[in-house]
N, C-alpha and C. Protein backbone atom coordinates (compact mmCIF):
# COMPACT_ATOMS: atom_id res chain seq x y z
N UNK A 1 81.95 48.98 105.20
CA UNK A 1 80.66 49.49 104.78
C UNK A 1 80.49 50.91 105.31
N UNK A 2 80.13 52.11 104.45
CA UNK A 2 79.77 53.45 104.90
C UNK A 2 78.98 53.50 106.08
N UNK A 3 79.09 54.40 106.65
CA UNK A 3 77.90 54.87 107.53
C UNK A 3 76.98 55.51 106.89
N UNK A 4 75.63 55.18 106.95
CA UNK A 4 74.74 56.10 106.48
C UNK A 4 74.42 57.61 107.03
N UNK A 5 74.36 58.45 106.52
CA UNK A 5 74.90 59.77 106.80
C UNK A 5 73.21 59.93 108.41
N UNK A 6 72.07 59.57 107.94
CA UNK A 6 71.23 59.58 108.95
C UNK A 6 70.99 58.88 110.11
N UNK A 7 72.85 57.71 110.33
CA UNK A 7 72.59 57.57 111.74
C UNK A 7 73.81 58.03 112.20
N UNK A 8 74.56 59.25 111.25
CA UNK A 8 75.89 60.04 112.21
C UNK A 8 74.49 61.02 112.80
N UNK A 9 73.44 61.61 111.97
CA UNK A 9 72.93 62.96 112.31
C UNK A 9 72.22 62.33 113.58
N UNK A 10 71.63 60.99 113.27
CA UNK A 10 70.95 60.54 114.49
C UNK A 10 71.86 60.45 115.75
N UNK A 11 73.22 60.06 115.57
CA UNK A 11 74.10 59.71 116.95
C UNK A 11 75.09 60.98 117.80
N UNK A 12 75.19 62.42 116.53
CA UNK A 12 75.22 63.54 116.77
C UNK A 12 74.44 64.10 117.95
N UNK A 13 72.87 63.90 117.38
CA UNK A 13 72.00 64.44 118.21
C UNK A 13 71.91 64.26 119.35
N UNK A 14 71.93 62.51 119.29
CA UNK A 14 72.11 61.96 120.71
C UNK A 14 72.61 62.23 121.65
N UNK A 15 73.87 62.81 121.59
CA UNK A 15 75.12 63.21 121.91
C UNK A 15 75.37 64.86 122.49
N UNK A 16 73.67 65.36 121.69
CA UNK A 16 73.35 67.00 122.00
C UNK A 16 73.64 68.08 121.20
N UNK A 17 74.18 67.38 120.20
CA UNK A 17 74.75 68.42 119.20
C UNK A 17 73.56 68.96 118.70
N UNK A 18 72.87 70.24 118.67
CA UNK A 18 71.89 70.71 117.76
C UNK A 18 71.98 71.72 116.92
N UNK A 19 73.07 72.20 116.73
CA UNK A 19 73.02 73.39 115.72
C UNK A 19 74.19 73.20 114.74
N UNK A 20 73.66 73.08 113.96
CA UNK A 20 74.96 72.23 112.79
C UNK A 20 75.31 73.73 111.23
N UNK A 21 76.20 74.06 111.16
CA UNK A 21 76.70 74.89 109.84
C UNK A 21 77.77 74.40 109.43
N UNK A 22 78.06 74.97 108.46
CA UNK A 22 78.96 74.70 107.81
C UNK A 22 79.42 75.34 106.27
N UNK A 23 80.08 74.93 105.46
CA UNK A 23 80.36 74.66 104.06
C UNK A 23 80.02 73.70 103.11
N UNK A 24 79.90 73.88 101.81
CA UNK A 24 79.36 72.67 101.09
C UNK A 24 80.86 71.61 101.18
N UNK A 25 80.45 70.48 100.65
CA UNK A 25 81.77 69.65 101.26
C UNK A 25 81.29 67.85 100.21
N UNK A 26 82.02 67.68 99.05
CA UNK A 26 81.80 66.31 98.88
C UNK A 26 81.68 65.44 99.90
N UNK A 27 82.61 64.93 100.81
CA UNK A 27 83.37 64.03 101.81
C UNK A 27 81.80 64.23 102.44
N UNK A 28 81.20 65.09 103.02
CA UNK A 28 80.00 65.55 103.92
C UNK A 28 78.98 65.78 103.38
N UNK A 29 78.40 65.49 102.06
CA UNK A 29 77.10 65.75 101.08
C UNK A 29 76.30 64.89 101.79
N UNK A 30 76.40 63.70 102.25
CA UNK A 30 75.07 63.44 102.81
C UNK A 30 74.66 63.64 103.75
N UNK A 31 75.44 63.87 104.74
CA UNK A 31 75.16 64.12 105.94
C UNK A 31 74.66 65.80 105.81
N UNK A 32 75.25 66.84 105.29
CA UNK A 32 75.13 67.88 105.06
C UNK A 32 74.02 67.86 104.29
N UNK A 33 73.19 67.08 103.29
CA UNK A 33 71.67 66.68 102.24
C UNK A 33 70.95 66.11 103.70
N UNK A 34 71.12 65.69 104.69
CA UNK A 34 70.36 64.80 105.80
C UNK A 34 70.26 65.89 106.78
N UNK A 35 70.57 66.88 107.21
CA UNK A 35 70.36 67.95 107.87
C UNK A 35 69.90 68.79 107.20
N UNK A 36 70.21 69.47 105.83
CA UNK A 36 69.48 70.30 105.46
C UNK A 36 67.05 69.86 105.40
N UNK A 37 67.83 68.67 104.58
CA UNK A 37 65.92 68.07 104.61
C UNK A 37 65.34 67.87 106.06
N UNK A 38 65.89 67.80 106.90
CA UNK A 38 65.18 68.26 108.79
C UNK A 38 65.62 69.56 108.87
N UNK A 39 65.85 70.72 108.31
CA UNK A 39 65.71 71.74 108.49
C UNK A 39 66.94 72.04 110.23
N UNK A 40 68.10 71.31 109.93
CA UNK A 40 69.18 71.25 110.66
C UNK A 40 70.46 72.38 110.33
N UNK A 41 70.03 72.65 109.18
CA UNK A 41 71.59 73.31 108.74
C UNK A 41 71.38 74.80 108.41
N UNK A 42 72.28 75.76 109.10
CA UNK A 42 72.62 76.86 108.84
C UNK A 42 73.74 77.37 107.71
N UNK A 43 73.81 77.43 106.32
CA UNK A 43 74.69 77.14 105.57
C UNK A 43 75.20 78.71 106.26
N UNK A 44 76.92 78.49 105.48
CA UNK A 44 78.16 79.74 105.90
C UNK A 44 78.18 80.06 104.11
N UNK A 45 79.22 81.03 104.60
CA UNK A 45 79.66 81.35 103.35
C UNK A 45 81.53 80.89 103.26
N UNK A 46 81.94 81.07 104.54
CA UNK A 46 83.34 80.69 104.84
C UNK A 46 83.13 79.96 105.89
N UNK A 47 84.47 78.82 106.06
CA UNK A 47 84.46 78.18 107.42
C UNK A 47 84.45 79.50 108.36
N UNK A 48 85.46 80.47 108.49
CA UNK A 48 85.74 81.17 109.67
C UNK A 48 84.37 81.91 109.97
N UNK A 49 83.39 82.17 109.03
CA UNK A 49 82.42 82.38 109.46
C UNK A 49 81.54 81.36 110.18
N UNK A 50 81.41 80.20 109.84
CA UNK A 50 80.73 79.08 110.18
C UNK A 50 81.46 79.01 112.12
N UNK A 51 82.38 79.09 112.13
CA UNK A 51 82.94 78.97 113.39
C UNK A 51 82.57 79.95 114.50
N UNK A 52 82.33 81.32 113.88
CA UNK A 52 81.87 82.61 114.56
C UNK A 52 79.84 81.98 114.45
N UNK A 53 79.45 81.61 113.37
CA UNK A 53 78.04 81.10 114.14
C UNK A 53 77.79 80.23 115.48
N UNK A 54 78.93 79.28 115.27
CA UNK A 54 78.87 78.23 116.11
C UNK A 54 78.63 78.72 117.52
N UNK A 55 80.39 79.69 117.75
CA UNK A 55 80.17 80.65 118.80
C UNK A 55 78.99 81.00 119.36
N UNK A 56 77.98 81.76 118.31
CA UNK A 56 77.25 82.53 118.74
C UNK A 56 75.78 81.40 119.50
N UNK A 57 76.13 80.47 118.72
CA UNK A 57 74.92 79.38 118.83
C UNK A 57 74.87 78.77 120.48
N UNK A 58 76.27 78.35 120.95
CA UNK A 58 76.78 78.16 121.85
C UNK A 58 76.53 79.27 123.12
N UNK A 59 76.54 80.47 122.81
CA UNK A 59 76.28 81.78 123.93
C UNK A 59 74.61 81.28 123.99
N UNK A 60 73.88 81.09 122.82
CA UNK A 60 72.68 80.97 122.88
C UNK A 60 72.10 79.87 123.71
N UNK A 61 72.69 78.77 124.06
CA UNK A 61 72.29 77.44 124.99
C UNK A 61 72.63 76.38 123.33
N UNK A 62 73.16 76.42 122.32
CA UNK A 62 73.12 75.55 121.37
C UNK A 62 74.62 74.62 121.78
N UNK A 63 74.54 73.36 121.12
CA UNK A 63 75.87 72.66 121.03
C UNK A 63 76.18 72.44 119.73
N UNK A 64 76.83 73.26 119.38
CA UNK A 64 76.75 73.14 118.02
C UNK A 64 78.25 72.03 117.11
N UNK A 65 77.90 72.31 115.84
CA UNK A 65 78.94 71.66 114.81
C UNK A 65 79.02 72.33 113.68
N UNK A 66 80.67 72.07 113.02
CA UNK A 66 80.76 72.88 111.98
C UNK A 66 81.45 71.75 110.98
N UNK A 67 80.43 71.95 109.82
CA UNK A 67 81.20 70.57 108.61
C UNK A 67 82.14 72.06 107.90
N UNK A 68 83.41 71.18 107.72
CA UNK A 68 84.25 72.00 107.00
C UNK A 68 84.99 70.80 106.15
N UNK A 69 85.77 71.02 105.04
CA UNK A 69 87.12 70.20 104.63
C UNK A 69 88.24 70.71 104.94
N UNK A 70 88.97 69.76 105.33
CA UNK A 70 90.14 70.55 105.69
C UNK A 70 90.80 71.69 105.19
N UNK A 71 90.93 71.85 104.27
CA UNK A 71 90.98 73.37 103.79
C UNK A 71 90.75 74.55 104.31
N UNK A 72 89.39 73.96 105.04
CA UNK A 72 88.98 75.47 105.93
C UNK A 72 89.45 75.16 107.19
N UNK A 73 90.06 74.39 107.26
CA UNK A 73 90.37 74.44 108.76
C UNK A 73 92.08 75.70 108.76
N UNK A 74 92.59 75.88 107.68
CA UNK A 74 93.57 76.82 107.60
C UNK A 74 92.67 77.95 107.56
N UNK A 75 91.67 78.81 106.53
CA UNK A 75 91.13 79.79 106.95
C UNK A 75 90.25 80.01 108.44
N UNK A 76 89.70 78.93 108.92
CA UNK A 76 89.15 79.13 110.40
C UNK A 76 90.05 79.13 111.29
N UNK A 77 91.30 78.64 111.26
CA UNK A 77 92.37 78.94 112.64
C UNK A 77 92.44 80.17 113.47
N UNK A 78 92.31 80.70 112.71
CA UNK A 78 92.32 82.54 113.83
C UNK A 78 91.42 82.62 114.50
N UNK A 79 90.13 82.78 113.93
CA UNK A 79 88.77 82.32 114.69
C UNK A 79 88.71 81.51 115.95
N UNK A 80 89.41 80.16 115.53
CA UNK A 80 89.30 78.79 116.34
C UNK A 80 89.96 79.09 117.81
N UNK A 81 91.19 79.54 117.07
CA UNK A 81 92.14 80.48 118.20
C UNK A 81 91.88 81.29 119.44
N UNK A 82 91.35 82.42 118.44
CA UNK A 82 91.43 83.97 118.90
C UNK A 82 89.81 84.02 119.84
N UNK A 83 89.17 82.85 119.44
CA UNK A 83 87.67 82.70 119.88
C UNK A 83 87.47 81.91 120.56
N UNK A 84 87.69 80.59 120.02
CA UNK A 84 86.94 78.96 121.09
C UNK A 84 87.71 78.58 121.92
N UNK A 85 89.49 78.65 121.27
CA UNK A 85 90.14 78.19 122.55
C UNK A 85 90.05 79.10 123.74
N UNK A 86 90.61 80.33 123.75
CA UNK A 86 91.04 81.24 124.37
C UNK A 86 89.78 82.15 125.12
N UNK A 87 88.31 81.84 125.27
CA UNK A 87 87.23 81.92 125.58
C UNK A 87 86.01 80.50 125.90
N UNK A 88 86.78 79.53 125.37
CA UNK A 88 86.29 78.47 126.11
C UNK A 88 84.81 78.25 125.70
N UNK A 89 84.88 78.55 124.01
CA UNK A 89 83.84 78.18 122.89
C UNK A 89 83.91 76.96 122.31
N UNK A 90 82.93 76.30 122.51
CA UNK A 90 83.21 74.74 122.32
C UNK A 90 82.42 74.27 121.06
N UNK A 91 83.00 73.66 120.37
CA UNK A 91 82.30 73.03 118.95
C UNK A 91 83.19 71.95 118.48
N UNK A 92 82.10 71.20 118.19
CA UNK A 92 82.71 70.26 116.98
C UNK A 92 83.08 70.29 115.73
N UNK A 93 84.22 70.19 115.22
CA UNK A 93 84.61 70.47 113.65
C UNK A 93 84.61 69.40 113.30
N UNK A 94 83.77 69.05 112.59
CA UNK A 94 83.54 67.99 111.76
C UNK A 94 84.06 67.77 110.26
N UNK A 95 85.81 67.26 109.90
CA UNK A 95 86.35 67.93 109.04
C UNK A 95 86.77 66.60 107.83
N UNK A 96 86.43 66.69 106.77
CA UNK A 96 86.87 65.96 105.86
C UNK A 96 88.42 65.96 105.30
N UNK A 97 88.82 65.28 105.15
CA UNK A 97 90.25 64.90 105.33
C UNK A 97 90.60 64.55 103.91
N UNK A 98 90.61 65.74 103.32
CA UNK A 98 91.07 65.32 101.63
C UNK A 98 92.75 65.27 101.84
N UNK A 99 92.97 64.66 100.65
CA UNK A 99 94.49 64.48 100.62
C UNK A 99 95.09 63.47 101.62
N UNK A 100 94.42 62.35 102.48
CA UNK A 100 95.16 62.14 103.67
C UNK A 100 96.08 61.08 103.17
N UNK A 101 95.88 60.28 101.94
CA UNK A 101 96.45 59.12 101.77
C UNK A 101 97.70 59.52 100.73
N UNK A 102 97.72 60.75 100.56
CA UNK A 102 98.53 61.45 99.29
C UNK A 102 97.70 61.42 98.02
N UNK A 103 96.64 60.91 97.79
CA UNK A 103 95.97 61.53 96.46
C UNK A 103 94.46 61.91 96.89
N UNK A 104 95.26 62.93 96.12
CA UNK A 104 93.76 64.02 95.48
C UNK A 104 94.26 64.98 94.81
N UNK A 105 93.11 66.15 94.92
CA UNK A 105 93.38 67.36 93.86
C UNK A 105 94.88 67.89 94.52
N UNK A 106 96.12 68.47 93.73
CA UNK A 106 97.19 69.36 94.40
C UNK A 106 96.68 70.03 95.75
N UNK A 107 96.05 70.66 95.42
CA UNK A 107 95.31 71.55 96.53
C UNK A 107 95.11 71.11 97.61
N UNK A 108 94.94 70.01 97.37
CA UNK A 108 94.67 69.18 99.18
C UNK A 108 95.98 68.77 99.93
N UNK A 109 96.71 68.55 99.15
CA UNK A 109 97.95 67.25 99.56
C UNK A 109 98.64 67.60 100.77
N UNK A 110 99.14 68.93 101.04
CA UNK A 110 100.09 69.69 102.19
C UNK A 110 99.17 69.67 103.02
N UNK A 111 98.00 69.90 103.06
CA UNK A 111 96.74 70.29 104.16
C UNK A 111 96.57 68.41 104.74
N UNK A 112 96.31 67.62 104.08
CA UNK A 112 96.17 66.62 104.46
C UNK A 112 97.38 65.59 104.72
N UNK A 113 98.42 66.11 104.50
CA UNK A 113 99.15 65.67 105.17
C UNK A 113 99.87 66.36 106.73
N UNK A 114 99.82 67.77 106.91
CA UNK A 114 100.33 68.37 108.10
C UNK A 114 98.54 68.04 108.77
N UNK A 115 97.72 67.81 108.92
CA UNK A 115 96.47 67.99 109.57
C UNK A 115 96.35 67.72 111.22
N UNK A 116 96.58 66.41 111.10
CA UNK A 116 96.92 66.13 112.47
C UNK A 116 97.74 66.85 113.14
N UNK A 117 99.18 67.40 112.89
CA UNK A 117 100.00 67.67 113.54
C UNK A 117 99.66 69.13 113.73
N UNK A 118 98.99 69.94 112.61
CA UNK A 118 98.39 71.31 113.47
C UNK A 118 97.32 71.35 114.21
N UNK A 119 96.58 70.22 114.16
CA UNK A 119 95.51 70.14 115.03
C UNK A 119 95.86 70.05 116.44
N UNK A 120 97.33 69.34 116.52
CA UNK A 120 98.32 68.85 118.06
C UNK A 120 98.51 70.28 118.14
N UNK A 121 99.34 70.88 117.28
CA UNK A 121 99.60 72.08 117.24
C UNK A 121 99.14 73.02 118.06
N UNK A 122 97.88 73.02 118.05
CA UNK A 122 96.93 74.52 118.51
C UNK A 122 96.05 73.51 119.47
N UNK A 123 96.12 72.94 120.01
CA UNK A 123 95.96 71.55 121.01
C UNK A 123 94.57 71.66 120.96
N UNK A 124 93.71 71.00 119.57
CA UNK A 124 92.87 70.31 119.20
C UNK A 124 92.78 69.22 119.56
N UNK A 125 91.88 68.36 120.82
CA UNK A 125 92.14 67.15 120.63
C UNK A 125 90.69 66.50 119.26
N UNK A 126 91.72 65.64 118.63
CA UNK A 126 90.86 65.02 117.44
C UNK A 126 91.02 63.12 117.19
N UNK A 127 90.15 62.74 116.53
CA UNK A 127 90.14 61.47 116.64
C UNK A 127 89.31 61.22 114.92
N UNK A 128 90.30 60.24 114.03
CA UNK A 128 89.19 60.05 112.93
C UNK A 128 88.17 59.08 112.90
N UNK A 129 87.16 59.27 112.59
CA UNK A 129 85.59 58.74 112.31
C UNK A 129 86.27 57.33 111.93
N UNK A 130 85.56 56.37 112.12
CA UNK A 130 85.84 55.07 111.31
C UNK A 130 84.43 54.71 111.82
N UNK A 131 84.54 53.48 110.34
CA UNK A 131 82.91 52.63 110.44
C UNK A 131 82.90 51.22 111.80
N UNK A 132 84.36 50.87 112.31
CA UNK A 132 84.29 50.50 113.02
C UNK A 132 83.53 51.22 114.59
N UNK A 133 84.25 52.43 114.66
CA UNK A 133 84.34 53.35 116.14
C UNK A 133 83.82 54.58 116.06
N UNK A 134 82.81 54.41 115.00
CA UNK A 134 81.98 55.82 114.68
C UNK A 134 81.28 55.88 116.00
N UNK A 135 80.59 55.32 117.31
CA UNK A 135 79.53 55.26 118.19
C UNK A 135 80.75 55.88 119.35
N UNK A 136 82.18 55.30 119.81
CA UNK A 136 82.56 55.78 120.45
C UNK A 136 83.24 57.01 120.24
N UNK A 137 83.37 57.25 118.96
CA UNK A 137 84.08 58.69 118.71
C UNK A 137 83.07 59.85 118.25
N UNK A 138 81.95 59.35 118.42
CA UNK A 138 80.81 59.99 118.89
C UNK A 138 80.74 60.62 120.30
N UNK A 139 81.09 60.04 121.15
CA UNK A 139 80.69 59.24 122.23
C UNK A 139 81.97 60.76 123.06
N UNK A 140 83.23 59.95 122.42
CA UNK A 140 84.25 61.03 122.82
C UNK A 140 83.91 62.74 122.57
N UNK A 141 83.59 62.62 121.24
CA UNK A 141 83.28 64.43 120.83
C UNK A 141 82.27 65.08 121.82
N UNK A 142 81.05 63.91 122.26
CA UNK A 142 80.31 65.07 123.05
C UNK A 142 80.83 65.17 124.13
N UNK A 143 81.77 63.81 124.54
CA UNK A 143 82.53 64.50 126.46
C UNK A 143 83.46 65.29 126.54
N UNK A 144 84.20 65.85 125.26
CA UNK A 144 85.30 66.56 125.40
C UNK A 144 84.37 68.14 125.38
N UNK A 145 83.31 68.17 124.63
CA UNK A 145 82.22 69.47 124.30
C UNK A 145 82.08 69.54 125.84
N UNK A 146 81.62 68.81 126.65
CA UNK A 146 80.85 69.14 127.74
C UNK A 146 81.69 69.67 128.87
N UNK A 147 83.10 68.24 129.06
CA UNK A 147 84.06 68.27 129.99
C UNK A 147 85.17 69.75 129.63
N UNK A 148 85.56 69.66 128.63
CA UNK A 148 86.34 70.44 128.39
C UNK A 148 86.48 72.01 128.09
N UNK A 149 85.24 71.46 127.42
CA UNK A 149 84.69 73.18 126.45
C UNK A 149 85.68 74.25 125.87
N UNK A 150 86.05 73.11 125.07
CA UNK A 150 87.22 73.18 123.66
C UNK A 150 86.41 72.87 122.38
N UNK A 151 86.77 73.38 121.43
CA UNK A 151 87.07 72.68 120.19
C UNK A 151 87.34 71.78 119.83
N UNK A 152 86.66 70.22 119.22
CA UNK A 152 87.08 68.93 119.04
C UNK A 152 87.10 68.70 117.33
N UNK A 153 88.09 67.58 116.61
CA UNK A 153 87.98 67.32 115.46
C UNK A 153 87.23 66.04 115.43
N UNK A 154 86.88 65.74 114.36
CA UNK A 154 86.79 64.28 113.92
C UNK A 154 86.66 64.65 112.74
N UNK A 155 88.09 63.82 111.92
CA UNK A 155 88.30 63.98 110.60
C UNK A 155 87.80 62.40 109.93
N UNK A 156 87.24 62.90 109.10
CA UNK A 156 86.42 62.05 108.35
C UNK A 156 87.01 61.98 106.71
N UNK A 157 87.14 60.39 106.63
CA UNK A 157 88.11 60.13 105.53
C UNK A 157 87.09 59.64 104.30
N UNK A 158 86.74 60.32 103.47
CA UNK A 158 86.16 59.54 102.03
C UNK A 158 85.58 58.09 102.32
N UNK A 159 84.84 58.11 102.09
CA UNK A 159 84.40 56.24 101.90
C UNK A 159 83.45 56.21 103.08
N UNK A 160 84.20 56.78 103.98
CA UNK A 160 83.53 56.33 105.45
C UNK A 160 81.59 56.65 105.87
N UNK A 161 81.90 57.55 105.14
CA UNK A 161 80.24 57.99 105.09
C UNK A 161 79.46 58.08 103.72
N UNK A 162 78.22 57.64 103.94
CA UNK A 162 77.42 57.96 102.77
C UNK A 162 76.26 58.74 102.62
């Protein structure tokens, strides 16, 4: 059974996350429709921009999050890089995981299949959302934000949210 997209925003919050941007995103329409109507969301125009708000939100006292699809997680890498790791800018990427099972549009398929392993890559630690362990991988994203003050994933697979 989905998660309803207003108790990720509710268990987000919980958790301290308050400044949420992003990209438009099927995989994330409700949750991304459930923040915009509380007046939660800072829309981007690009992930790598969305990542440079986050930043800035973060200098400000914010804990922020960025909905992207994986897709943008190849244009935000430099950013992610050159900014959060290597300055110790911390956000949640909250990333939809097209392509992970091998179907979808062409466009997705290489991205969702290398995902994980560039996320190891550029030593993202990430964990995917499930309707079972959505509360503890909640739970994980805000202690790695706090403890670590890195960059965290949680890739979020179709179905899982509504």
């Amino acid at each position: 059974m989905p998660i309803p997209a207003k108790t990720i925003i509710a268990g987000l919050q919980e958790q301290g996350f308050d400044f949420f941007t992003g990209v438009p995103d099927s995989t994330l329409s409700g949750v991304i429709a459930g923040l915009i109507e509380r007046r939660l969301y800072t829309p981007a125009v690009r992930e790598d921009e969305a990542v440079a708000m986050a930043a800035g939100a973060f200098m400000g006292g914010s804990t922020p999050v960025v909905l992207m699809q994986n897709s943008g997680l190849g244009t935000s890498l430099n950013t992610i890089i050159s900014l959060n790791l290597i300055y110790l800018q911390p956000c949640l990427l909250m990333i939809s995981w097209r392509g992970h099972d091998g179907t979808d549009a062409p466009e997705h398929l290489v991205m969702g299949q290398v995902i994980t392993q560039l996320l190891e890559l550029v030593r993202i630690p990430h964990r995917t959302l499930t309707a079972e362990s959505w509360q503890s991988d909640l739970n994980w994203a805000g202690q790695v934000f706090t403890k670590q003050r890195i960059p965290a994933a949680l890739l979020v697979v179709k179905g899982v949210l509504s």
